[in-house]
C-alpha atoms as a PDB file:
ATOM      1  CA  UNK A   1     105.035 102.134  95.774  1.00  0.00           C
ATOM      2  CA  UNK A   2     102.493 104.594  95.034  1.00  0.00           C
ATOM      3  CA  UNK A   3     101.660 106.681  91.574  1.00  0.00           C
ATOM      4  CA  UNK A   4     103.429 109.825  93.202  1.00  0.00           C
ATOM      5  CA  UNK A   5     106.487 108.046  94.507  1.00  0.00           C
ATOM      6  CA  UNK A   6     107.356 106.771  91.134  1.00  0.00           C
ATOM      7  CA  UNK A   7     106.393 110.446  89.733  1.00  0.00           C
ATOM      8  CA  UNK A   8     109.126 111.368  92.355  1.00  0.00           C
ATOM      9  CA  UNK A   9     111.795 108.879  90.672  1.00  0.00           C
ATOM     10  CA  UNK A  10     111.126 109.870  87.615  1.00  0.00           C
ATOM     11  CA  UNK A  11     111.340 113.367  87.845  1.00  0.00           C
ATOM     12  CA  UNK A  12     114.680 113.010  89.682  1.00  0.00           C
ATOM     13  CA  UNK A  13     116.243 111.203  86.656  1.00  0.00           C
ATOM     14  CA  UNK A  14     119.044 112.248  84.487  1.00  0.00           C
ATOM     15  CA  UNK A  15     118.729 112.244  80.933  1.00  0.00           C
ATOM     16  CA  UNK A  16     119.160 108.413  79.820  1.00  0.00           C
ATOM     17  CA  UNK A  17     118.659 107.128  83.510  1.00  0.00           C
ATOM     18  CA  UNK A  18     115.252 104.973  83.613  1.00  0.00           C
ATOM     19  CA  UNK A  19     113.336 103.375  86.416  1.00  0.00           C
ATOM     20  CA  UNK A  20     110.953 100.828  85.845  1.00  0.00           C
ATOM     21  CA  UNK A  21     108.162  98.945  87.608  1.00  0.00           C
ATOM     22  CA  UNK A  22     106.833  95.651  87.848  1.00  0.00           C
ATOM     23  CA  UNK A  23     103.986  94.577  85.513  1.00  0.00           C
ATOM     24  CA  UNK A  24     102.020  94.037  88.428  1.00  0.00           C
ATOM     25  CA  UNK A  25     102.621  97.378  89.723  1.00  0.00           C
ATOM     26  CA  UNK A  26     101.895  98.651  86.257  1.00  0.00           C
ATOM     27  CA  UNK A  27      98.023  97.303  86.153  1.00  0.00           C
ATOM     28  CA  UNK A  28      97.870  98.947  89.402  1.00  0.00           C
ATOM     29  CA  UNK A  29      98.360 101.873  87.951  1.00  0.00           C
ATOM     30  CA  UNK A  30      96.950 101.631  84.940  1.00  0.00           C
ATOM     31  CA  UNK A  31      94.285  99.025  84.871  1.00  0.00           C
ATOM     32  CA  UNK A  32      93.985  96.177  83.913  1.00  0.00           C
ATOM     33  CA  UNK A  33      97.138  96.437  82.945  1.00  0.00           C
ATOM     34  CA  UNK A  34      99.370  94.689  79.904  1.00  0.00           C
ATOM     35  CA  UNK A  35      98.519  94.354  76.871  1.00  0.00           C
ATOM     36  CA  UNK A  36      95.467  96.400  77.389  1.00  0.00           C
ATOM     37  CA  UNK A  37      95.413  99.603  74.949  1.00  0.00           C
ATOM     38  CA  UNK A  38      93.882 101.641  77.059  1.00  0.00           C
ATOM     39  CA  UNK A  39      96.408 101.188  79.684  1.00  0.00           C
ATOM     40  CA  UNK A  40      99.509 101.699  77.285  1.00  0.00           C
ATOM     41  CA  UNK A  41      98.474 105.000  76.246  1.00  0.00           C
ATOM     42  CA  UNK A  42      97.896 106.038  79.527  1.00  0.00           C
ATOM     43  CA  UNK A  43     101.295 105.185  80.680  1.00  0.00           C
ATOM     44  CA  UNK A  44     102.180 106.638  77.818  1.00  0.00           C
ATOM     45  CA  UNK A  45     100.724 109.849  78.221  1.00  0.00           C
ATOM     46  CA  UNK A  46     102.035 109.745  81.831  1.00  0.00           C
ATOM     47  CA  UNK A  47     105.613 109.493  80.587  1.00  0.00           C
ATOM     48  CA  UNK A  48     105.686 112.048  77.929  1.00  0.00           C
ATOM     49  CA  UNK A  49     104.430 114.198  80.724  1.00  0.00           C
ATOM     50  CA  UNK A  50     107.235 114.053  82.700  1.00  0.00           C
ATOM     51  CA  UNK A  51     109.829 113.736  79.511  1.00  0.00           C
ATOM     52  CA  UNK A  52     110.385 109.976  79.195  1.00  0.00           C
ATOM     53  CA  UNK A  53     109.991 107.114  76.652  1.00  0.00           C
ATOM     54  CA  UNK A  54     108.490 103.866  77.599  1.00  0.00           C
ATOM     55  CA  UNK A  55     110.535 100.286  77.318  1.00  0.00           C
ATOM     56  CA  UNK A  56     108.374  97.543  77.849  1.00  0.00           C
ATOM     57  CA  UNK A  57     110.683  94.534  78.934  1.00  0.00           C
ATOM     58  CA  UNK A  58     108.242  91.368  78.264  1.00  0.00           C
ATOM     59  CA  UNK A  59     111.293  88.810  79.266  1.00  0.00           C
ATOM     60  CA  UNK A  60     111.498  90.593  82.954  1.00  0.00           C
ATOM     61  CA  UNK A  61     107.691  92.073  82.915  1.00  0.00           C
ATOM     62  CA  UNK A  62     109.203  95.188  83.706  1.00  0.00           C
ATOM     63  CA  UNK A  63     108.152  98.887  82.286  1.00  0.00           C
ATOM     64  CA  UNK A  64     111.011 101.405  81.849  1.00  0.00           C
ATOM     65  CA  UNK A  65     110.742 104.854  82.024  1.00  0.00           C
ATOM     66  CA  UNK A  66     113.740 106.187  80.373  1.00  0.00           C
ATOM     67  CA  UNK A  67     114.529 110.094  80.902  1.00  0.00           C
ATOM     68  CA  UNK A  68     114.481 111.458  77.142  1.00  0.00           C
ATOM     69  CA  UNK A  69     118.007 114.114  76.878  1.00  0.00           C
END
């Protein structure tokens, strides 16, 4: 998966539909990846760019990007 296909997913969500990645795909895309500061507010960023909230599932290591209604 690359940056833009994810952008892609996202974008085609309904409101309250998420899609979430891997932590390892994650620090790929934001290095070095959890729990790095830097990294969470640039996934942040990324999300309330394209009108989503982050859920950060520890248990599962997965990211959510939830569509925002």
């Amino acid at each position: 998966m690359t940056i833009d296909d994810l952008t892609a997913k996202i974008e085609a969500l309904s409101p309250n539909q998420a899609a979430g990645i891997h932590h390892d795909t994650y620090a790929d895309f934001w290095p070095p990846g959890e729990p790095d500061e830097r990294a969470r507010e640039a996934c942040y960023n990324y999300a309330k760019a394209l009108g989503c909230r982050i859920e950060n599932d520890v248990v599962e290591q997965t990211v959510w990007f939830v569509k925002v209604a």
